[in-house]
N, C-alpha and C. Protein backbone atom coordinates (compact mmCIF):
# COMPACT_ATOMS: atom_id res chain seq x y z
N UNK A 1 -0.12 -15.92 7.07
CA UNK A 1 0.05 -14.67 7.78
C UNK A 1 -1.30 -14.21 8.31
N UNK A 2 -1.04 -13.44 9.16
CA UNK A 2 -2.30 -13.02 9.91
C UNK A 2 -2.57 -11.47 9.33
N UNK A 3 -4.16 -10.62 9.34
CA UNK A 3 -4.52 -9.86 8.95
C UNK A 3 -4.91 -9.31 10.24
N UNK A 4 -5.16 -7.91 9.93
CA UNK A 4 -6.11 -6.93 10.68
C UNK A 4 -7.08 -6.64 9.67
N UNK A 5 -8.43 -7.20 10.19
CA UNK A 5 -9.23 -6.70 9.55
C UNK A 5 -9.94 -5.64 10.13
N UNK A 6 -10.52 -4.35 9.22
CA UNK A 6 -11.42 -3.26 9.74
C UNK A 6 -12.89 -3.43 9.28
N UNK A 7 -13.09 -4.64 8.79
CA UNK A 7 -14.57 -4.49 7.87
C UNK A 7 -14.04 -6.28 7.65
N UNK A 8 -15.56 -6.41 8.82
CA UNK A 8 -16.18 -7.95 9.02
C UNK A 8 -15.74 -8.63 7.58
N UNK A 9 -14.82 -9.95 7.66
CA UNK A 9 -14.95 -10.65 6.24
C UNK A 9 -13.82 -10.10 5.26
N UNK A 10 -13.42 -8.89 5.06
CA UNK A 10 -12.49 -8.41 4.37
C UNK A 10 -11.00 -8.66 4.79
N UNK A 11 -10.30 -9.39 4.45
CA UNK A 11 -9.08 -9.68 4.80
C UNK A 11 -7.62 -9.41 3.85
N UNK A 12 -6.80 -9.03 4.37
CA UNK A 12 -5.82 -8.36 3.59
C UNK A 12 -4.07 -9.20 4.26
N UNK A 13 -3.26 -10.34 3.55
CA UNK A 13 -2.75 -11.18 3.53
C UNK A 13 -1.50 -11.14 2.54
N UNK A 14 0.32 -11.97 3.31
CA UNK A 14 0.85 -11.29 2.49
C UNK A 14 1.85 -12.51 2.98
N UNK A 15 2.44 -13.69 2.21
CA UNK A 15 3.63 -14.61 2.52
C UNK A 15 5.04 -13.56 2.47
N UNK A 16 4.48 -12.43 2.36
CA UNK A 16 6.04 -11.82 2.91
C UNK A 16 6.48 -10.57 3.54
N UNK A 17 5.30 -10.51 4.49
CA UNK A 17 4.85 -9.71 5.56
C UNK A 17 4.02 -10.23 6.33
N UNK A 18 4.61 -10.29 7.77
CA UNK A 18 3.89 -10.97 8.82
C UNK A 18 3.02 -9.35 9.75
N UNK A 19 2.32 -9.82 10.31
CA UNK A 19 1.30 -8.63 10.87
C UNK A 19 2.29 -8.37 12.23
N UNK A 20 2.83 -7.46 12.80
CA UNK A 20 3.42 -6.85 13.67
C UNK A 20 4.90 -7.07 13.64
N UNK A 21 5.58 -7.89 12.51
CA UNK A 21 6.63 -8.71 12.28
C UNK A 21 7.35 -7.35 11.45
N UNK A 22 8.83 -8.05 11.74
CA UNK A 22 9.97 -7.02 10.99
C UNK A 22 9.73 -7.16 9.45
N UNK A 23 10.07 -6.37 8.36
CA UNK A 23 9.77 -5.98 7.45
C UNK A 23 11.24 -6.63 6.85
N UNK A 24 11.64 -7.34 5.71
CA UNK A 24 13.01 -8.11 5.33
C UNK A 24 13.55 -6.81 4.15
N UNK A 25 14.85 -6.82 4.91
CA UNK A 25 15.62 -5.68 3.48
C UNK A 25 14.76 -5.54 2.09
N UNK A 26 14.64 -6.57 2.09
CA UNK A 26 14.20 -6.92 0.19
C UNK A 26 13.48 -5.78 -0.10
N UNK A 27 12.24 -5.31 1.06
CA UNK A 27 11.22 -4.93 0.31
C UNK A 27 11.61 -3.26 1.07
N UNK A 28 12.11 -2.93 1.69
CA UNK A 28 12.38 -1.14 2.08
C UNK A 28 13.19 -0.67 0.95
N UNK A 29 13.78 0.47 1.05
CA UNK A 29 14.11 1.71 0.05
C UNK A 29 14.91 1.53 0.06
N UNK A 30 15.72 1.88 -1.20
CA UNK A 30 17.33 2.10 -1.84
C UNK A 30 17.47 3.60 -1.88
N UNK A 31 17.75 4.33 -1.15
CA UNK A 31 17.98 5.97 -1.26
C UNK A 31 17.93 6.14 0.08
N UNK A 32 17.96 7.99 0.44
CA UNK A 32 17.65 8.29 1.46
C UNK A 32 18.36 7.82 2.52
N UNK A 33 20.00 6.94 2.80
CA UNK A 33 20.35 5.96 3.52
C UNK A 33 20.07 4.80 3.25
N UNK A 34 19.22 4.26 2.87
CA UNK A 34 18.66 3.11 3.04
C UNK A 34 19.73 2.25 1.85
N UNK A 35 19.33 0.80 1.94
CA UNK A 35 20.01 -0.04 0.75
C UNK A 35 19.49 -1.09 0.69
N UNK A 36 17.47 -0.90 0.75
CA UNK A 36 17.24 -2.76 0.27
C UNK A 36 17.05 -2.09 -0.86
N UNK A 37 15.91 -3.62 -1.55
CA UNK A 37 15.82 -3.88 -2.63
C UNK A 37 14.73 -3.32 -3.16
N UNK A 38 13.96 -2.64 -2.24
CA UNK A 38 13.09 -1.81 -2.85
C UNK A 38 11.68 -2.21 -3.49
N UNK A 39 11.55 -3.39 -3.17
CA UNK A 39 10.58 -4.71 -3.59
C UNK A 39 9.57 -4.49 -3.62
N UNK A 40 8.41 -4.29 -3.83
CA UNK A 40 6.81 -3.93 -2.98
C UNK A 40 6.61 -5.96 -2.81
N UNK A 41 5.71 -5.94 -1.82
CA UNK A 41 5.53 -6.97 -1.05
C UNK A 41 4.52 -7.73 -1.88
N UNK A 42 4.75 -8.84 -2.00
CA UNK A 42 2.77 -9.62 -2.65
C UNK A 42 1.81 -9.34 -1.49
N UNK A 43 0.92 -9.36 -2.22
CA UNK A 43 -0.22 -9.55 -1.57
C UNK A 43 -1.55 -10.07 -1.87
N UNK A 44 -2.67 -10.47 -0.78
CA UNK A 44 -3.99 -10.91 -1.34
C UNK A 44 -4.57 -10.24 -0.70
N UNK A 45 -5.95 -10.31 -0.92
CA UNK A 45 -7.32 -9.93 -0.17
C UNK A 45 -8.55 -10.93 -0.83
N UNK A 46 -9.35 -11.13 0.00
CA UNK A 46 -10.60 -11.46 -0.08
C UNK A 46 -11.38 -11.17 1.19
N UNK A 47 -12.84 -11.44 0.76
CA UNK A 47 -14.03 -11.36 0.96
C UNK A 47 -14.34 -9.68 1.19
N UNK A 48 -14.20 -9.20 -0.45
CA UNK A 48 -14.89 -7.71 -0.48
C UNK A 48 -16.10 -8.10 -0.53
N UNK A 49 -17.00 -7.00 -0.05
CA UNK A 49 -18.57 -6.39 -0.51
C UNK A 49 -18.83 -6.89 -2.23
N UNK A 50 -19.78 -7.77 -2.22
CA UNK A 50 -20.19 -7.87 -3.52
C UNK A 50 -20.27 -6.46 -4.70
N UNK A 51 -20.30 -5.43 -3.96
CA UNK A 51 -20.82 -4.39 -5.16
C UNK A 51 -19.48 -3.56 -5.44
N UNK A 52 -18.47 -4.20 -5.00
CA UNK A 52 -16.92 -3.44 -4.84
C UNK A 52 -16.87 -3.64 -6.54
N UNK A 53 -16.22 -2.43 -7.13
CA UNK A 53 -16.35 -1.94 -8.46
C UNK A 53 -14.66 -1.38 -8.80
N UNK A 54 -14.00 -1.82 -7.56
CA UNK A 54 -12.43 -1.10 -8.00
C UNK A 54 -11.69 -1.65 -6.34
N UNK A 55 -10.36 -1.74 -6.36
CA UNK A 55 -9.87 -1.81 -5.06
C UNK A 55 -8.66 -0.32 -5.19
N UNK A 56 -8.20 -0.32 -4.26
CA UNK A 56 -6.85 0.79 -3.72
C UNK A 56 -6.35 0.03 -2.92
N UNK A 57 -4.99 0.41 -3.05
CA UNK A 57 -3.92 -0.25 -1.60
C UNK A 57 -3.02 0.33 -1.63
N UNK A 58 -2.77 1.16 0.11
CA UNK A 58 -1.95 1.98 0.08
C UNK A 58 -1.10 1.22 0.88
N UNK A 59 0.14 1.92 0.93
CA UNK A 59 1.12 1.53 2.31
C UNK A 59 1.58 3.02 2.71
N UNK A 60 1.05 3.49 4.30
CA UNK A 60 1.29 4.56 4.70
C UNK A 60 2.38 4.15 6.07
N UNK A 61 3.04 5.33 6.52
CA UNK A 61 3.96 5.17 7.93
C UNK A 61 3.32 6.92 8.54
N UNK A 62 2.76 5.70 9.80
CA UNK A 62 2.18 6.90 10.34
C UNK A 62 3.35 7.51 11.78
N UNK A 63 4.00 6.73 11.20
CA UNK A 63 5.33 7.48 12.70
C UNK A 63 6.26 8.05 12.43
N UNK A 64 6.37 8.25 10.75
CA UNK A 64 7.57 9.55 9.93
C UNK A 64 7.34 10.41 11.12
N UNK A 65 8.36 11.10 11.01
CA UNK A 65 8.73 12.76 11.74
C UNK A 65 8.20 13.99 11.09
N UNK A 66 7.10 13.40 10.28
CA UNK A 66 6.66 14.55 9.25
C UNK A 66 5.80 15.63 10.14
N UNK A 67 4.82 14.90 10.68
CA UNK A 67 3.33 15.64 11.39
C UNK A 67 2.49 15.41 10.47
N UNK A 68 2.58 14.38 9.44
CA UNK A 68 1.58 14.18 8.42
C UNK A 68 1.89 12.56 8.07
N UNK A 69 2.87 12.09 8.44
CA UNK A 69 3.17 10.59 7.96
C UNK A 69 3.77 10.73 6.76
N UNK A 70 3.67 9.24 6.08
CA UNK A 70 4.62 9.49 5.05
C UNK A 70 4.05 8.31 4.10
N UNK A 71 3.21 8.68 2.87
CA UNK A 71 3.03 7.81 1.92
C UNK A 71 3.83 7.17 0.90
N UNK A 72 4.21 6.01 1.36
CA UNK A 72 4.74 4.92 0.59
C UNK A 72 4.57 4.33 -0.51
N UNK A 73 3.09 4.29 -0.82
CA UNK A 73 2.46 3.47 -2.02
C UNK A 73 1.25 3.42 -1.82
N UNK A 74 0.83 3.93 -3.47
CA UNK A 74 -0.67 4.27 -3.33
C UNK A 74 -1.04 3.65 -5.01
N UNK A 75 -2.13 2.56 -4.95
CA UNK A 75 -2.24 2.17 -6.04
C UNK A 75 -3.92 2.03 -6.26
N UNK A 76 -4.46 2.59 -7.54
CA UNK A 76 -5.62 2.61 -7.50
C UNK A 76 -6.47 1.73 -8.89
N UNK A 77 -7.83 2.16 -8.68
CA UNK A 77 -8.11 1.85 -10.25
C UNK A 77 -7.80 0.38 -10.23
N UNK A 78 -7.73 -0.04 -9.57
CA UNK A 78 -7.18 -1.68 -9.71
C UNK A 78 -8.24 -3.02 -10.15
N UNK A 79 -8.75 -3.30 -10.97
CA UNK A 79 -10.33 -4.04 -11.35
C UNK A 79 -10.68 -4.89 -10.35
N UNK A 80 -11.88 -4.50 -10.07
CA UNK A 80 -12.68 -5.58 -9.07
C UNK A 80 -12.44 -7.33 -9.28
N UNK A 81 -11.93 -7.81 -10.71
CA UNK A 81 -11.43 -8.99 -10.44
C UNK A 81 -10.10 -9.38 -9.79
N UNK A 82 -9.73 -8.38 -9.81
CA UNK A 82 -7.87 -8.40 -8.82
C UNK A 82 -7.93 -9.15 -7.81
N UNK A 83 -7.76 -10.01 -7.26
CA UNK A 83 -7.32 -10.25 -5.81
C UNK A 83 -6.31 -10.60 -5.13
N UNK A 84 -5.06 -9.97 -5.92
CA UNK A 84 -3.55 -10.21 -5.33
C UNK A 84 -3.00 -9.51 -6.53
N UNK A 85 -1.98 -9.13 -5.62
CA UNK A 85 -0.43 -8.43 -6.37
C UNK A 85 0.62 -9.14 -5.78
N UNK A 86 1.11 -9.47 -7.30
CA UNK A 86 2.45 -10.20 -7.27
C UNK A 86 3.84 -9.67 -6.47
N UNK A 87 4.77 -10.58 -6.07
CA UNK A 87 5.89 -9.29 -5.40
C UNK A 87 6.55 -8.29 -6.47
N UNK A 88 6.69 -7.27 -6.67
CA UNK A 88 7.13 -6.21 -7.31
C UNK A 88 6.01 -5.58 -8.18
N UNK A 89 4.87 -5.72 -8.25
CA UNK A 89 4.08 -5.26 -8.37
C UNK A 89 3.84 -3.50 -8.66
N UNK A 90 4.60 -3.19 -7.51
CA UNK A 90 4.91 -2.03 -7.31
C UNK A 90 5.31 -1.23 -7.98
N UNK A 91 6.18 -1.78 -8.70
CA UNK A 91 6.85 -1.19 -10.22
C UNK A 91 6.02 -1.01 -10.96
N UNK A 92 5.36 0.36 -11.81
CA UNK A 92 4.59 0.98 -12.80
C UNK A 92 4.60 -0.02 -14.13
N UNK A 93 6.51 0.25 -13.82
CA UNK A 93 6.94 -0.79 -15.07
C UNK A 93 7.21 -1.97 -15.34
N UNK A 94 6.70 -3.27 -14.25
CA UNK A 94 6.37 -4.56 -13.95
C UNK A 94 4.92 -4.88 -14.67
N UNK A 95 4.89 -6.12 -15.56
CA UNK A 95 3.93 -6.30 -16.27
C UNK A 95 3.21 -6.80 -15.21
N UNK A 96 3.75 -7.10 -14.23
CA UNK A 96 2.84 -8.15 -12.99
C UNK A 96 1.78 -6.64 -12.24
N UNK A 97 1.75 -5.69 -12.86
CA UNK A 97 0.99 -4.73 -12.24
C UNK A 97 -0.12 -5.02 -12.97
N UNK A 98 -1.51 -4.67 -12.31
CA UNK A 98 -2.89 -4.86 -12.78
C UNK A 98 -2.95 -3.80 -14.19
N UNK A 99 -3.62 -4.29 -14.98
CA UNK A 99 -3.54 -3.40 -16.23
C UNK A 99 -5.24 -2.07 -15.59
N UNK A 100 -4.88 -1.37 -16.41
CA UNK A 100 -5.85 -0.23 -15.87
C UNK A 100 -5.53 0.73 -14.49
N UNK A 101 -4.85 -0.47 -13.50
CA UNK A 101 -4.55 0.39 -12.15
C UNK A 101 -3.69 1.51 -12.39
N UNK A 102 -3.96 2.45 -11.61
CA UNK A 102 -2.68 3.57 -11.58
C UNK A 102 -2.17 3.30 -10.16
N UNK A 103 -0.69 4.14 -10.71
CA UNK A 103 -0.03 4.18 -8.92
C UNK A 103 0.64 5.38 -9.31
N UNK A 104 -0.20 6.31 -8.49
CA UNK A 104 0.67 7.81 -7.85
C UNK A 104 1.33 7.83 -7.34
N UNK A 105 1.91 8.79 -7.14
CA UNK A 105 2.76 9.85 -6.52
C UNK A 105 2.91 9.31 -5.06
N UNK A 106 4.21 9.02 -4.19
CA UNK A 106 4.26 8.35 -3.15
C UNK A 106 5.28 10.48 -2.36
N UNK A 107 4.93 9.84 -0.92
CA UNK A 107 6.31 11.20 -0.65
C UNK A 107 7.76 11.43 -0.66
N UNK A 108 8.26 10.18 -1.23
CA UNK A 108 9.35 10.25 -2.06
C UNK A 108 9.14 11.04 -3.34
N UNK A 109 8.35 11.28 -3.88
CA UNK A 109 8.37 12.37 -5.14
C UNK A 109 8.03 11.47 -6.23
N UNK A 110 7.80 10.28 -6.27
CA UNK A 110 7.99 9.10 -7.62
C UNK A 110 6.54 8.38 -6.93
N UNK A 111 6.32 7.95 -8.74
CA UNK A 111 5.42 6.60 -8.64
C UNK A 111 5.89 5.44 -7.93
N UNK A 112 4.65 4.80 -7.59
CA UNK A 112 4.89 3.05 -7.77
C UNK A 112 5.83 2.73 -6.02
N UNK A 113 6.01 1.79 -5.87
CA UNK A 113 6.15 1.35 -4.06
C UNK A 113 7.61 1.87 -3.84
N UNK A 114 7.72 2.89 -2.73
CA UNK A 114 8.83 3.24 -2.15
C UNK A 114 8.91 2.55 -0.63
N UNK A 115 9.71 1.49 -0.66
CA UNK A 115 9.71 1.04 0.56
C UNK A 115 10.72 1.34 1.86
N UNK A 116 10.14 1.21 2.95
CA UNK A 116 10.50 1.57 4.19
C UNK A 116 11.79 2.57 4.42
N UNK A 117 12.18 3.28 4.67
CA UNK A 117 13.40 4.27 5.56
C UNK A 117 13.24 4.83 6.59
N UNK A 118 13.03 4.42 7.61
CA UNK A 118 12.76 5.70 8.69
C UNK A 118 14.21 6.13 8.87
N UNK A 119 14.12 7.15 9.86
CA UNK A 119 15.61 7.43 10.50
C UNK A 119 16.34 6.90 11.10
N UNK A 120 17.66 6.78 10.62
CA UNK A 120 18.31 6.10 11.42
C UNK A 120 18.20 6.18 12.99
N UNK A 121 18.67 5.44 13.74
CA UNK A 121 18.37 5.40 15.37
C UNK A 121 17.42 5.86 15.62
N UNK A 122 15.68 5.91 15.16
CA UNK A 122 14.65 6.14 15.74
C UNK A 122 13.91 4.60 15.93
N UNK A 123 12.63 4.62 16.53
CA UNK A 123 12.22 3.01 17.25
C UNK A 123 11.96 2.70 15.47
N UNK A 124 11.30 1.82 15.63
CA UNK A 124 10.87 1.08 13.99
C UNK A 124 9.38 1.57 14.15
N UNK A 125 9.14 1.82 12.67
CA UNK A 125 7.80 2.30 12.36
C UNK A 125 6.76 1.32 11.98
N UNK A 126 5.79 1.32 12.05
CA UNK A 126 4.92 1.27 11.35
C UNK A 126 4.11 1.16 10.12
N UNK A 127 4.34 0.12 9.01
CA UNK A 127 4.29 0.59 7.57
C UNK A 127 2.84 -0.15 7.77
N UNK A 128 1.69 0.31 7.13
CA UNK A 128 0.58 0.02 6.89
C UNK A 128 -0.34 -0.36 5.77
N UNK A 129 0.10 -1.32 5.28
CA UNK A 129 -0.71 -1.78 3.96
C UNK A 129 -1.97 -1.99 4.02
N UNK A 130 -2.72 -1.10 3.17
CA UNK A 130 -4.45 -1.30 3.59
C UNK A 130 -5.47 -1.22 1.96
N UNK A 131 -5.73 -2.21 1.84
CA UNK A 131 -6.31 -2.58 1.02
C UNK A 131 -8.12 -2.09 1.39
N UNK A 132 -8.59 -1.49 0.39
CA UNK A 132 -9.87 -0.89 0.33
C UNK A 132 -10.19 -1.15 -0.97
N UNK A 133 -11.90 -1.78 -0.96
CA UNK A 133 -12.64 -2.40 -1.86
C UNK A 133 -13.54 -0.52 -1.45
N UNK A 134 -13.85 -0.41 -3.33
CA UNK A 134 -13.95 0.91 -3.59
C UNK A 134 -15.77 1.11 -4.90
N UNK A 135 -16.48 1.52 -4.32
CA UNK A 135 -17.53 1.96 -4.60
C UNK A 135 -17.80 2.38 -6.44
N UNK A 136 -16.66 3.19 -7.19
CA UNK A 136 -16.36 3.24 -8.52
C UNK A 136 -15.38 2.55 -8.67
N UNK A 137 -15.49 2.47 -10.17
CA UNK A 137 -14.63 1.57 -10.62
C UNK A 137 -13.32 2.66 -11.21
N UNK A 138 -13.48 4.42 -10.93
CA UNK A 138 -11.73 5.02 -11.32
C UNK A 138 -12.12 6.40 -9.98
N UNK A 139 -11.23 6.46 -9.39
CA UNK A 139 -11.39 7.55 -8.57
C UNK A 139 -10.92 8.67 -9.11
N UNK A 140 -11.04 9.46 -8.94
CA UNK A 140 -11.23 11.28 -9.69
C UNK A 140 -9.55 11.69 -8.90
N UNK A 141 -8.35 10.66 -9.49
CA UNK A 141 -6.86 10.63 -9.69
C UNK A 141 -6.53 10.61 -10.34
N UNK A 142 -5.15 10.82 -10.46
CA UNK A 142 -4.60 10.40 -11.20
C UNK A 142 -2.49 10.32 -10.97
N UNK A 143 -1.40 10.30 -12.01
CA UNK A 143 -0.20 9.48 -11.62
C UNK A 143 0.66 10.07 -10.48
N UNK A 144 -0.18 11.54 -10.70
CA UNK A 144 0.18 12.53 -9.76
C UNK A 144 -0.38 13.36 -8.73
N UNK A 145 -1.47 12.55 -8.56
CA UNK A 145 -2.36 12.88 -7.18
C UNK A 145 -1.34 12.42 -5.90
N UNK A 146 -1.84 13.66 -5.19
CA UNK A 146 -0.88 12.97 -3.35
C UNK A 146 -1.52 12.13 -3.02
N UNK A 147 -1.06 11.81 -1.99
CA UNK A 147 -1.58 10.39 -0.91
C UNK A 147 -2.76 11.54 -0.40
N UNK A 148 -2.59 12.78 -0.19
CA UNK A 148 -3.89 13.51 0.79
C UNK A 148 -5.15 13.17 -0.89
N UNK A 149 -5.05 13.59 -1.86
CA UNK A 149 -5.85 13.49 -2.72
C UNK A 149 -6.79 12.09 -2.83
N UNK A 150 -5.33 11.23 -2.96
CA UNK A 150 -6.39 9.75 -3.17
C UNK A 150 -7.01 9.74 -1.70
N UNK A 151 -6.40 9.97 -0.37
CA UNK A 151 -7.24 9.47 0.71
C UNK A 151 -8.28 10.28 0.79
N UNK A 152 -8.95 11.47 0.30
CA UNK A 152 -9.83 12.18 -0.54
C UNK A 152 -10.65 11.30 -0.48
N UNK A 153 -10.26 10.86 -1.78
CA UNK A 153 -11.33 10.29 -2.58
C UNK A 153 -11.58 8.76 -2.17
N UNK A 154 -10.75 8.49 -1.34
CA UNK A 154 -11.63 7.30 -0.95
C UNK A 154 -12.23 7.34 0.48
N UNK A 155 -12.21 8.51 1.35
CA UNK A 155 -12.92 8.95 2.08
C UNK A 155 -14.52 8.64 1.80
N UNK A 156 -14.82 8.85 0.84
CA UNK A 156 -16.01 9.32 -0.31
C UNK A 156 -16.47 7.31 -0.82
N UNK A 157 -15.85 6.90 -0.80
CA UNK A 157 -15.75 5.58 -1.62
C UNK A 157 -15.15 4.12 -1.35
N UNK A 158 -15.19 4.21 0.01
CA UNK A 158 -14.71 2.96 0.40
C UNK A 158 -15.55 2.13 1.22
N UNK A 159 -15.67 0.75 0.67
CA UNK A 159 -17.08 -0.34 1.27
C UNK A 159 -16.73 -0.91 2.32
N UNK A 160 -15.39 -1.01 2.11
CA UNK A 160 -14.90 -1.86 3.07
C UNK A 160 -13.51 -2.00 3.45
N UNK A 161 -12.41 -2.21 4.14
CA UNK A 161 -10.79 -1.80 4.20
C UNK A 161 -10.48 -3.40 5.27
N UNK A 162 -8.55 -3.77 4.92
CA UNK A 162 -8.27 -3.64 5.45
C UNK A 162 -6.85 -4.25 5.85
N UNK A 163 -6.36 -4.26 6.92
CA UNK A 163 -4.72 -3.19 6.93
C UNK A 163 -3.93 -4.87 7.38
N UNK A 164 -2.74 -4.40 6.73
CA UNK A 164 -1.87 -5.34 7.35
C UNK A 164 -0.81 -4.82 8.18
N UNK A 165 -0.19 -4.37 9.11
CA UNK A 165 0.99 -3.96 9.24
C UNK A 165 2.36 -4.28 9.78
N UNK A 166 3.45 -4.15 9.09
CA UNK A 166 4.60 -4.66 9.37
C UNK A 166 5.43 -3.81 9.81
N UNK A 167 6.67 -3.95 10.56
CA UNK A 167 7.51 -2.95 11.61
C UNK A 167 9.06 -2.94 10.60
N UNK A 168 9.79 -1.60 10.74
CA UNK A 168 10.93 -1.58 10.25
C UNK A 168 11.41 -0.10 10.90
N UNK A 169 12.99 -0.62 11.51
CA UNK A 169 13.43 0.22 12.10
C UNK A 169 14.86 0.29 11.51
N UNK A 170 15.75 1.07 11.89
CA UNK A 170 17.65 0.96 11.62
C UNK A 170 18.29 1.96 12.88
């Protein structure tokens, strides 16, 4: 699969998400209308900044109808030896989650990966997975920080980013 990288060398990679490619039931939302499987996607990254001390990876949709977007999945605290999440990952309660990482509060109201719903009959959005190699090793979060909080704090703390994004419409 192909990446967008934002920071020379940093690459962010996913056998089940292609970069501008449709997004497969498996991994969007069960609620809200919706009826996949709710999956969070695998993923890799390499070539962070040597002095990267923590990663984050969010998945945001910046074409919700909100006027603010809509955070999907926000996972932090994740140890600088990490360099991939397994598929379902996403789940708090999946042992395949990094031990130490947290995952807040998404705008579905719940932890851990809420995947894709836009509105029915609107174009397909935008889901943005962006992996950021992070300056400390715990950001000043926690299970119930918003997506505005953690993007806060990594405003403050990020070496290097960067995004994959996949399309999903109904």
């Amino acid at each position: 699969m192909s990446a967008q990288t934002t920071t020379a060398g940093f690459t962010l990679t996913s056998p089940d998400i292609a970069e501008g490619e449709p997004i497969a039931a498996m991994y969007t939302f069960n609620g809200f209308g919706c009826a996949g499987g709710n999956v969070s996607p695998a993923l890799s990254w390499s070539g962070a900044p040597p002095e990267t001390k923590s990663f984050a990876l969010t998945c945001y949709d910046p074409d919700a109808p909100t006027g603010s977007g809509f955070w999907h999945w926000l996972a932090f605290n994740i140890p600088a030896t990490v360099t991939h999440l397994p598929r379902g990952a996403g789940d708090p309660k999946n042992p395949a989650a990094p031990k130490g990482a947290v995952q807040s509060r998404t705008d579905y109201g719940t932890t851990g990966y809420g995947g894709p719903c836009p509105p029915k009959g609107d174009k397909p959005h935008r889901y943005q997975f962006t992996i950021f190699a992070v300056d400390v090793a715990k950001l000043d979060a926690d299970a119930e920080s918003s997506g505005a909080v953690v993007g806060f704090n990594l405003n403050f703390h990020t070496l290097a980013k960067a995004t994959l994004t996949g399309l999903y419409g109904r």
